[in-house]
PDB file of N, CA and C in Angstrom:
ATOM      1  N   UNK A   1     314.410 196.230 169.765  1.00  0.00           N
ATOM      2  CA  UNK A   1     315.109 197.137 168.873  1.00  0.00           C
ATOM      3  C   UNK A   1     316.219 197.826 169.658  1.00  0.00           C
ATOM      4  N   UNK A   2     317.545 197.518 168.686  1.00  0.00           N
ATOM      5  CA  UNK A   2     318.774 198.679 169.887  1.00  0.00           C
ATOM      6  C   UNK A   2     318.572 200.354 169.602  1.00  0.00           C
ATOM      7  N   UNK A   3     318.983 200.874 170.321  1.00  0.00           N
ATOM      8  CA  UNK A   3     319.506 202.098 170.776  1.00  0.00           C
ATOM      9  C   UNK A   3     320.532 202.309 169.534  1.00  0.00           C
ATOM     10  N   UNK A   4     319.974 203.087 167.942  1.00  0.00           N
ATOM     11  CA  UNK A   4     320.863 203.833 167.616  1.00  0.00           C
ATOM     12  C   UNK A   4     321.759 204.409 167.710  1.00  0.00           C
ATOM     13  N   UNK A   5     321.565 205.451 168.987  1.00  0.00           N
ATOM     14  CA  UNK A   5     322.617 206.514 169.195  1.00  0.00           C
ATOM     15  C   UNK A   5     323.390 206.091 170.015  1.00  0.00           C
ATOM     16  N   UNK A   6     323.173 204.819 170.482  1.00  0.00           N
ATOM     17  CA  UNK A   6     324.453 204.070 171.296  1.00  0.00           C
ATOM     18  C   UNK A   6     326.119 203.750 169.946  1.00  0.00           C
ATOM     19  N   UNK A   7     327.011 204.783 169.647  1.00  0.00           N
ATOM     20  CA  UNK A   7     328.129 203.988 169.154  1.00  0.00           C
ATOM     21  C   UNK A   7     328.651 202.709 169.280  1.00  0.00           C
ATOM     22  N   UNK A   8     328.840 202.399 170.431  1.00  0.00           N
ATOM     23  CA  UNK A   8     329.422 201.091 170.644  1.00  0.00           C
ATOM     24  C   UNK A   8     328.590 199.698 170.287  1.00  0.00           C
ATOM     25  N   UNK A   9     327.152 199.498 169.923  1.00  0.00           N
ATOM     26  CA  UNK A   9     326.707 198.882 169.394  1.00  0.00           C
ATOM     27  C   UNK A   9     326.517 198.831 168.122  1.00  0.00           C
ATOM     28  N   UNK A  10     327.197 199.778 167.022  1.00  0.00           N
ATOM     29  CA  UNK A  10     327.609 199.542 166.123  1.00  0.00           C
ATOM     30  C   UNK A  10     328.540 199.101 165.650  1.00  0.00           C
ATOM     31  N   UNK A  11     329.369 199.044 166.303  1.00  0.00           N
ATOM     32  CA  UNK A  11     330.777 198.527 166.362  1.00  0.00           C
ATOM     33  C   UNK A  11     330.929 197.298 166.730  1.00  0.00           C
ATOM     34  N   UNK A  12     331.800 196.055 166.105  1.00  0.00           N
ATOM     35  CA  UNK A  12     331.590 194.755 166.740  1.00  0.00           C
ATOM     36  C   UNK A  12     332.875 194.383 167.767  1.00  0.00           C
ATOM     37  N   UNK A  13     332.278 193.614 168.576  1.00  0.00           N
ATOM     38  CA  UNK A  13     333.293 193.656 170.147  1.00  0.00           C
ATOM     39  C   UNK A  13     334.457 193.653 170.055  1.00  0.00           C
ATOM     40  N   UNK A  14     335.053 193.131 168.761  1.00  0.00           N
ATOM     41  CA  UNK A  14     336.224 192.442 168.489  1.00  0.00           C
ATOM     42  C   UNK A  14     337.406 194.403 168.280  1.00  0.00           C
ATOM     43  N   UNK A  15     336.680 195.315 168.163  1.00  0.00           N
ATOM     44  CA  UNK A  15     336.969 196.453 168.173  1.00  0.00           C
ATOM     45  C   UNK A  15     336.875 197.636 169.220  1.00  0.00           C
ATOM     46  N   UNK A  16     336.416 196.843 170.235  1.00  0.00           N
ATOM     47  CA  UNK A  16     336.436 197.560 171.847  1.00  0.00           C
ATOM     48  C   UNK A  16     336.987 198.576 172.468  1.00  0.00           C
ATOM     49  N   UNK A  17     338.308 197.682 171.854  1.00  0.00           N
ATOM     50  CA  UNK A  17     339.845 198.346 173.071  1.00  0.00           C
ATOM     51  C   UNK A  17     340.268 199.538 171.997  1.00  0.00           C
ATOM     52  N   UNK A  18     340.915 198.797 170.372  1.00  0.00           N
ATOM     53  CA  UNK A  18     341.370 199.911 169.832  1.00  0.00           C
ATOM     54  C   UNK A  18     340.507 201.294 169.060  1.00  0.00           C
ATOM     55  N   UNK A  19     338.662 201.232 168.747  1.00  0.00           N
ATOM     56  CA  UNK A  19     338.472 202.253 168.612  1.00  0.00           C
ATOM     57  C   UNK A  19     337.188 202.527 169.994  1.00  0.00           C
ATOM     58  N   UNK A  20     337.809 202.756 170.553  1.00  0.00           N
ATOM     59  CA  UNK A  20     337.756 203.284 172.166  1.00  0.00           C
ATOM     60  C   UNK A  20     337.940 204.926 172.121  1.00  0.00           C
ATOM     61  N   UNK A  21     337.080 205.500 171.460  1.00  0.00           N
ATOM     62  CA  UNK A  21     337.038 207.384 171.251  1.00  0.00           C
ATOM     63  C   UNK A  21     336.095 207.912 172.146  1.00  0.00           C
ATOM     64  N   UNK A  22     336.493 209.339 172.271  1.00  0.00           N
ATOM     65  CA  UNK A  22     335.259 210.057 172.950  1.00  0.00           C
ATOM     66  C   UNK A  22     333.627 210.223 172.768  1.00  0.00           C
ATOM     67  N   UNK A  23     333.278 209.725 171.697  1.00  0.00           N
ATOM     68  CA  UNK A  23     332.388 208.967 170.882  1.00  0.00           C
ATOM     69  C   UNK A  23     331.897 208.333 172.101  1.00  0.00           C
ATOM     70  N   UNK A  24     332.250 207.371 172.742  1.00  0.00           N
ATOM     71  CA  UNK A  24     331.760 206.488 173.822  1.00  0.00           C
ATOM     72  C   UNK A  24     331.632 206.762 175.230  1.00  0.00           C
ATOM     73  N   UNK A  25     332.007 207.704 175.037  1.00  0.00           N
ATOM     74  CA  UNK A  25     331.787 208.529 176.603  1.00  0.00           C
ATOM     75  C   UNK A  25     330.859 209.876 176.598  1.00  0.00           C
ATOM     76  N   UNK A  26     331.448 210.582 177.284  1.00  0.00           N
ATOM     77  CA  UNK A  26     330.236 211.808 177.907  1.00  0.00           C
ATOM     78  C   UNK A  26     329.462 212.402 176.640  1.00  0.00           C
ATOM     79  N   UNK A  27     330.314 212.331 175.517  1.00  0.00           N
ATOM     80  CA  UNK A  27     330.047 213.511 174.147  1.00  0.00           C
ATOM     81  C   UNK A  27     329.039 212.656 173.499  1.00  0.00           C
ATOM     82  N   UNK A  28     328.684 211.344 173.416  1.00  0.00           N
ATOM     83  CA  UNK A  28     327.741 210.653 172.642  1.00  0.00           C
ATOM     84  C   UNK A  28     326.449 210.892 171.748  1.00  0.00           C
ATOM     85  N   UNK A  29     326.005 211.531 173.381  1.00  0.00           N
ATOM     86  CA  UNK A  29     324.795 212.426 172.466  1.00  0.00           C
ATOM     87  C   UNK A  29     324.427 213.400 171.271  1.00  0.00           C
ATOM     88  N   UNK A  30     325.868 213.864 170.570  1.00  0.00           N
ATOM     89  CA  UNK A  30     325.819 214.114 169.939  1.00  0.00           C
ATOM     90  C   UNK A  30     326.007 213.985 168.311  1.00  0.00           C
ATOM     91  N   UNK A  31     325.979 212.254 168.493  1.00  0.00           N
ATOM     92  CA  UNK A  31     326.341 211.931 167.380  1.00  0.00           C
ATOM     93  C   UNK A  31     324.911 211.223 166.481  1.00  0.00           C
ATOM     94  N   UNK A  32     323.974 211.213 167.118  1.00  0.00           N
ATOM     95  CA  UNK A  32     322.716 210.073 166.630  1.00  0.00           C
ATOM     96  C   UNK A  32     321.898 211.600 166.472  1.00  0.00           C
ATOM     97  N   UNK A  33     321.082 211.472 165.352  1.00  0.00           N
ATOM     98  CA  UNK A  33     319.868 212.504 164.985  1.00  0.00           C
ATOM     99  C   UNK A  33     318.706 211.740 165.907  1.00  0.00           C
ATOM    100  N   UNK A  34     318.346 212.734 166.956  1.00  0.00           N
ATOM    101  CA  UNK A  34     317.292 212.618 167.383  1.00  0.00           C
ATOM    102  C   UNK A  34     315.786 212.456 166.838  1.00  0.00           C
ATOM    103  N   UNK A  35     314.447 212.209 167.139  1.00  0.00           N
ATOM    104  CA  UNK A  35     313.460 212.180 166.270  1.00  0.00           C
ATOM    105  C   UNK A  35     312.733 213.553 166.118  1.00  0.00           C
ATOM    106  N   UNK A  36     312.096 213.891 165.338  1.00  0.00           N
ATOM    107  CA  UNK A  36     311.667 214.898 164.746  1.00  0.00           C
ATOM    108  C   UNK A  36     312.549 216.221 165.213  1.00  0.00           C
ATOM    109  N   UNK A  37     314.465 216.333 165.281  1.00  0.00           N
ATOM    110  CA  UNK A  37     315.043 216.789 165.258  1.00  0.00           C
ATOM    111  C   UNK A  37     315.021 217.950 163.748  1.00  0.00           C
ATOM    112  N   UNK A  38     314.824 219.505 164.098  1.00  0.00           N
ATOM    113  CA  UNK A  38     314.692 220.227 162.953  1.00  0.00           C
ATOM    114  C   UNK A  38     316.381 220.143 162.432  1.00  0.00           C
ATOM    115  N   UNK A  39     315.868 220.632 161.089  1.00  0.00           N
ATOM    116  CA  UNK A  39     317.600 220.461 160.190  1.00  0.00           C
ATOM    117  C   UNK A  39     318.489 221.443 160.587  1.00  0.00           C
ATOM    118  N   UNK A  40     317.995 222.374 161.478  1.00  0.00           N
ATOM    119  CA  UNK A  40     319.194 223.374 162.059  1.00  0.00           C
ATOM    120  C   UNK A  40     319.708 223.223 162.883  1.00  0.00           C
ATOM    121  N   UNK A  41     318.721 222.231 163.769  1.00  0.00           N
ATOM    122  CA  UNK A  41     319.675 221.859 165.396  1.00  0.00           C
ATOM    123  C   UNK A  41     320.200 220.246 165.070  1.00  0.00           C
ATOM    124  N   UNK A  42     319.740 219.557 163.994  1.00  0.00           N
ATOM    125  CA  UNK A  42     320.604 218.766 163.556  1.00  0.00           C
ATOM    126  C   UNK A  42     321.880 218.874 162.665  1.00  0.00           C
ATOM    127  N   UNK A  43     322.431 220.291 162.195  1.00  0.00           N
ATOM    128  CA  UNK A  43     323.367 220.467 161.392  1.00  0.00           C
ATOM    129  C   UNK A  43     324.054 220.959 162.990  1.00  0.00           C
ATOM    130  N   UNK A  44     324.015 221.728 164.014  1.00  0.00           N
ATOM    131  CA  UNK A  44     324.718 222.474 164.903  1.00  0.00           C
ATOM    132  C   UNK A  44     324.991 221.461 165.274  1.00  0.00           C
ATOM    133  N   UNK A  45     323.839 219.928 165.859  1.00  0.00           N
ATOM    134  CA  UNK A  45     324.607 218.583 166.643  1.00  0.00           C
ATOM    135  C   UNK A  45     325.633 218.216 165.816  1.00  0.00           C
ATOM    136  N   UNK A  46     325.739 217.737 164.423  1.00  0.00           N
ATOM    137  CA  UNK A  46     326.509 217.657 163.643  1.00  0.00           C
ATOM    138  C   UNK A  46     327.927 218.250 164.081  1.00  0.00           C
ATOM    139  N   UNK A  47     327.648 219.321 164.026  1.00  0.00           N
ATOM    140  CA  UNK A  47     328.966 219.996 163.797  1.00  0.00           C
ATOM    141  C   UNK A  47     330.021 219.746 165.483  1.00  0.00           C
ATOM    142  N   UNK A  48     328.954 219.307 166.339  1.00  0.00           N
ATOM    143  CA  UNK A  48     329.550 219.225 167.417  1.00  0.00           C
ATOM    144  C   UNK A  48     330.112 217.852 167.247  1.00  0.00           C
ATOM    145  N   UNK A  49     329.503 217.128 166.943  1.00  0.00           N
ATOM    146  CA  UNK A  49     330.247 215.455 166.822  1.00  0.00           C
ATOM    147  C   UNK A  49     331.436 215.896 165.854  1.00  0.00           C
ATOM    148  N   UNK A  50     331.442 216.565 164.902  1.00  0.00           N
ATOM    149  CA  UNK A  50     332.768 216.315 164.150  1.00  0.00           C
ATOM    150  C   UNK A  50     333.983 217.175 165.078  1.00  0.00           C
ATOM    151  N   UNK A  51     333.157 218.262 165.739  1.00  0.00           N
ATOM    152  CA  UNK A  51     334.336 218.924 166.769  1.00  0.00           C
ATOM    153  C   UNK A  51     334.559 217.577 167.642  1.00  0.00           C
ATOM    154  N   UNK A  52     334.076 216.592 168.377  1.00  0.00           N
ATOM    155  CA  UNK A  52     334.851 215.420 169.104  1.00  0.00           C
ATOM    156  C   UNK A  52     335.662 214.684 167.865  1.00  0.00           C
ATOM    157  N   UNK A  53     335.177 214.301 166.898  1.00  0.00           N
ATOM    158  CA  UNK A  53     336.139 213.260 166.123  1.00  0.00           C
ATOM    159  C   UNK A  53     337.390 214.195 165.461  1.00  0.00           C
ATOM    160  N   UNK A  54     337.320 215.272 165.111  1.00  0.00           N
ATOM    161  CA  UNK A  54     338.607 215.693 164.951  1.00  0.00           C
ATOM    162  C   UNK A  54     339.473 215.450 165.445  1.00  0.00           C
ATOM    163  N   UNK A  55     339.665 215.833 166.955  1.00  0.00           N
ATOM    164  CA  UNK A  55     340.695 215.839 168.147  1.00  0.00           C
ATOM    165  C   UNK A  55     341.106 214.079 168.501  1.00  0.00           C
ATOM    166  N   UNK A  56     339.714 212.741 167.987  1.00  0.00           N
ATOM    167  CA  UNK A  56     339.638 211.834 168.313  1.00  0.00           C
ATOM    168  C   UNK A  56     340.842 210.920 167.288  1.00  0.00           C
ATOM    169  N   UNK A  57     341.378 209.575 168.109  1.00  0.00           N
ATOM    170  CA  UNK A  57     342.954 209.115 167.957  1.00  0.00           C
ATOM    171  C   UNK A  57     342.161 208.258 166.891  1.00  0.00           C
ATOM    172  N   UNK A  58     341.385 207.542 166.686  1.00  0.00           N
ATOM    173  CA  UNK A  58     340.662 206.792 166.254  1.00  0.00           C
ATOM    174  C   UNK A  58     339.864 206.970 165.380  1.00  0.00           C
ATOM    175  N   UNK A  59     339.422 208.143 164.628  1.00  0.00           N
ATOM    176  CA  UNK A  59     338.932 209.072 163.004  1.00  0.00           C
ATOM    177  C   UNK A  59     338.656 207.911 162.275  1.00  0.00           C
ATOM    178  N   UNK A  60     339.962 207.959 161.987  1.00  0.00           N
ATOM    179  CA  UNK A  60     340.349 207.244 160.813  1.00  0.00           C
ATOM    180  C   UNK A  60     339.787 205.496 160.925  1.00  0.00           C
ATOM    181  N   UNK A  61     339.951 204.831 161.346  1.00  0.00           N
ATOM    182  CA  UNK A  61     339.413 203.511 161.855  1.00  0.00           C
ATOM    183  C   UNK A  61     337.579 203.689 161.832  1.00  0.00           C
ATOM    184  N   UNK A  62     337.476 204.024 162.731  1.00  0.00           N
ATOM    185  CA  UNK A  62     336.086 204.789 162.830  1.00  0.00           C
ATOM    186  C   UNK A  62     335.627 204.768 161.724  1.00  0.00           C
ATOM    187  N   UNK A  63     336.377 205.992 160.888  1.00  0.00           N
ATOM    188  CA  UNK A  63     335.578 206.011 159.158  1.00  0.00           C
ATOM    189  C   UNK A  63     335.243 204.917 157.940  1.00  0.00           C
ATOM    190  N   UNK A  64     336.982 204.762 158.507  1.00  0.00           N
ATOM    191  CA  UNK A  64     336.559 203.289 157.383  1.00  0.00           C
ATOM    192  C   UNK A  64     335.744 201.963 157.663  1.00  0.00           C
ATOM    193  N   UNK A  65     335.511 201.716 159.039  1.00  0.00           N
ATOM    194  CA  UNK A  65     334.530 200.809 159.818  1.00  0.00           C
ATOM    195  C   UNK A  65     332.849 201.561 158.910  1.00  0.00           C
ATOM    196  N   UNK A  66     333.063 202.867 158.989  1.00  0.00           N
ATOM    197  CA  UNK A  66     330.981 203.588 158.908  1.00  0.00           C
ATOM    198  C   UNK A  66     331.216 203.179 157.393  1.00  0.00           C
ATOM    199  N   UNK A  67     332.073 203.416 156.222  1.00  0.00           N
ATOM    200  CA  UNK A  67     332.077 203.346 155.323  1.00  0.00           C
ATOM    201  C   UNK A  67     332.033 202.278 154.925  1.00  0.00           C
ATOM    202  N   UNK A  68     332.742 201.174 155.190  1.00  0.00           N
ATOM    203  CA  UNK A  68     333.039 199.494 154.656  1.00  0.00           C
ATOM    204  C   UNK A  68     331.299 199.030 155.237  1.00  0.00           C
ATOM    205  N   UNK A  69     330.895 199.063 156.219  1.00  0.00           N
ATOM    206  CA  UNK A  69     329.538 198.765 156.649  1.00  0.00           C
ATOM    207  C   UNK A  69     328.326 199.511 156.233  1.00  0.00           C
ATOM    208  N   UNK A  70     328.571 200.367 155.622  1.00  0.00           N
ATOM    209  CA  UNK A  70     327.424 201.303 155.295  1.00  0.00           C
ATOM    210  C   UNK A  70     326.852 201.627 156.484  1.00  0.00           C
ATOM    211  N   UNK A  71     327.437 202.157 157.365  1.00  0.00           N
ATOM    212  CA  UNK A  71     325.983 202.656 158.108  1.00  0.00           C
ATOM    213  C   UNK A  71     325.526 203.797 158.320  1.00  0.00           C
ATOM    214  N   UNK A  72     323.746 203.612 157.363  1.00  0.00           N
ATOM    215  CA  UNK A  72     323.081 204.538 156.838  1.00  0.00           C
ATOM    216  C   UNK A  72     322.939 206.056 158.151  1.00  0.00           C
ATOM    217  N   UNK A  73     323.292 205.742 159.638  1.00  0.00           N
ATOM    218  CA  UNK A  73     322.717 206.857 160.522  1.00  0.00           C
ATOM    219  C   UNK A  73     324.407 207.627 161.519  1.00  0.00           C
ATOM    220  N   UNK A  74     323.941 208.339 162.347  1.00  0.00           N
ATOM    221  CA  UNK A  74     325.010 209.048 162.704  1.00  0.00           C
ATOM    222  C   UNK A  74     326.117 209.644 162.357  1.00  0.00           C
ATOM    223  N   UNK A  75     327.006 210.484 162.991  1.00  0.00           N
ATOM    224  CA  UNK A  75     328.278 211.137 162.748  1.00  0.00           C
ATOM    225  C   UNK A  75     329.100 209.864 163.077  1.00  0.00           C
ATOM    226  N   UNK A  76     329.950 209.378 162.002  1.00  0.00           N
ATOM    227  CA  UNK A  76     331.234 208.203 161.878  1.00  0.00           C
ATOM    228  C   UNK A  76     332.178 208.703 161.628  1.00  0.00           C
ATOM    229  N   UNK A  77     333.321 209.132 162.323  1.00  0.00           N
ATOM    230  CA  UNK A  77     334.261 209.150 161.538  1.00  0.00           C
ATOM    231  C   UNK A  77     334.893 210.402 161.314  1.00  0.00           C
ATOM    232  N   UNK A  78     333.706 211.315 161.964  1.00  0.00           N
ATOM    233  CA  UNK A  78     333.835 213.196 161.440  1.00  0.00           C
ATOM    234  C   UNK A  78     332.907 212.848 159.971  1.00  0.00           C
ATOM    235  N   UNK A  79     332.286 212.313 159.669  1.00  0.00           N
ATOM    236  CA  UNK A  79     331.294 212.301 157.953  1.00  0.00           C
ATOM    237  C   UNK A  79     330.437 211.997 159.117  1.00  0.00           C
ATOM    238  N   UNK A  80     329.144 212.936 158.469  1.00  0.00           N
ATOM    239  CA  UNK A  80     327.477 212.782 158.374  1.00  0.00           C
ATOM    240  C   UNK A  80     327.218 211.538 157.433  1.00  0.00           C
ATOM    241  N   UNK A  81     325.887 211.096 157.562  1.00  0.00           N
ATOM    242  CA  UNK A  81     325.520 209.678 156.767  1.00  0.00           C
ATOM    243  C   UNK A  81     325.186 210.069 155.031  1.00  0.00           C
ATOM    244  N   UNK A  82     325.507 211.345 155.057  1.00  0.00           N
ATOM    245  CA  UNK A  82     325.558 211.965 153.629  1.00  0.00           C
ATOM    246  C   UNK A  82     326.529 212.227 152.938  1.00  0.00           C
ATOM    247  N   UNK A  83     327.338 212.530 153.964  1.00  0.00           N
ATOM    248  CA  UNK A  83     329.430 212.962 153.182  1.00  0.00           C
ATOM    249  C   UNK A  83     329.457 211.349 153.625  1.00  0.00           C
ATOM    250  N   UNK A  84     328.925 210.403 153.835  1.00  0.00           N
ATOM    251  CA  UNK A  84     329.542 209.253 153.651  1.00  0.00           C
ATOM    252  C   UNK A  84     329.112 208.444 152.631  1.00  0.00           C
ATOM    253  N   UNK A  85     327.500 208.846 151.872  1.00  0.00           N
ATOM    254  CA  UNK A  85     326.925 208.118 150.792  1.00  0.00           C
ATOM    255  C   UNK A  85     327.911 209.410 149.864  1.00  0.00           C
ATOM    256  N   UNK A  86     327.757 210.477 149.878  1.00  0.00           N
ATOM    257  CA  UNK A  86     328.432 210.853 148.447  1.00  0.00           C
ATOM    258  C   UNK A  86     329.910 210.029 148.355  1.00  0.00           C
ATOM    259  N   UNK A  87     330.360 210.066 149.511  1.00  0.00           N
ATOM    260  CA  UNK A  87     332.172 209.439 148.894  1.00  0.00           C
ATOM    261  C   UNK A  87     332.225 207.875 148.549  1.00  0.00           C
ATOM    262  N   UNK A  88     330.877 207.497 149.054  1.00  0.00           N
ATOM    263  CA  UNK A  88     331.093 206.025 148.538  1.00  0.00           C
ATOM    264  C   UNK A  88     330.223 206.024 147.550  1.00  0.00           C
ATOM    265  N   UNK A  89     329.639 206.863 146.595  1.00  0.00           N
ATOM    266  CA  UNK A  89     328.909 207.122 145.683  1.00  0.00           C
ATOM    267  C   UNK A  89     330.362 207.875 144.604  1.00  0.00           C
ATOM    268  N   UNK A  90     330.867 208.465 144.959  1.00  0.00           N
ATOM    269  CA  UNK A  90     331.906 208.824 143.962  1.00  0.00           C
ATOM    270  C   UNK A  90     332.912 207.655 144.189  1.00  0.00           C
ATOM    271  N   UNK A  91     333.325 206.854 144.829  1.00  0.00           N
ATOM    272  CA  UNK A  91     334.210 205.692 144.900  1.00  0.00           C
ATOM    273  C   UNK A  91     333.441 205.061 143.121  1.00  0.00           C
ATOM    274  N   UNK A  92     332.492 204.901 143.624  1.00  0.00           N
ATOM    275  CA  UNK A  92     331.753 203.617 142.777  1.00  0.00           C
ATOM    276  C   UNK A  92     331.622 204.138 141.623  1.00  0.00           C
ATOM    277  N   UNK A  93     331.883 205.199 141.122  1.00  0.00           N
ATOM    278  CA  UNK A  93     331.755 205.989 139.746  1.00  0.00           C
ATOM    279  C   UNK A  93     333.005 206.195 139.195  1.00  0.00           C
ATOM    280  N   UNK A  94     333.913 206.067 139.963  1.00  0.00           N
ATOM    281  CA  UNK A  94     335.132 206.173 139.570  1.00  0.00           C
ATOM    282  C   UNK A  94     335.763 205.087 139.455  1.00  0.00           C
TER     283      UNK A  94
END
């Protein structure tokens, strides 16, 4: 079984070089919900991953990669795996 909170194994190789964000370096840890992580120190990790993807060149790519793939876990993009089911839940209704 892989390593969730590894980013770069969600991502397929062919996307290496150009979404290459801080995501993949020192800040990582803060993007994967740990296990039996309570919902308060998982909303504060939260909020710290979207403080790296803000500033990050690569957001945007990023997002639409978590979104086009669905993937159900981590901070993608600056979206939680919840601001990413509601917007692709209002896509599909609209």
């Amino acid at each position: 079984m892989s390593d969730i909170s590894r980013t770069d194994e969600l991502l397929p190789q062919r996307h290496a070089g150009p979404l290459d964000g801080p995501c993949r370096t020192a800040a990582r840890d803060v993007f994967a919900r740990r296990a039996h992580e309570h919902a308060a120190a998982a909303r504060e990790r939260e909020e710290a991953a979207k403080a790296v993807c803000r500033g990050c060149p690569v957001r945007v790519p990023c997002r639409r990669h978590a979104l086009a793939g669905r993937v159900p876990h981590g901070v993608r993009g600056g979206l939680t795996p919840a601001e990413r089911r509601s917007l692709l839940m209002d896509a599909g209704s609209g």
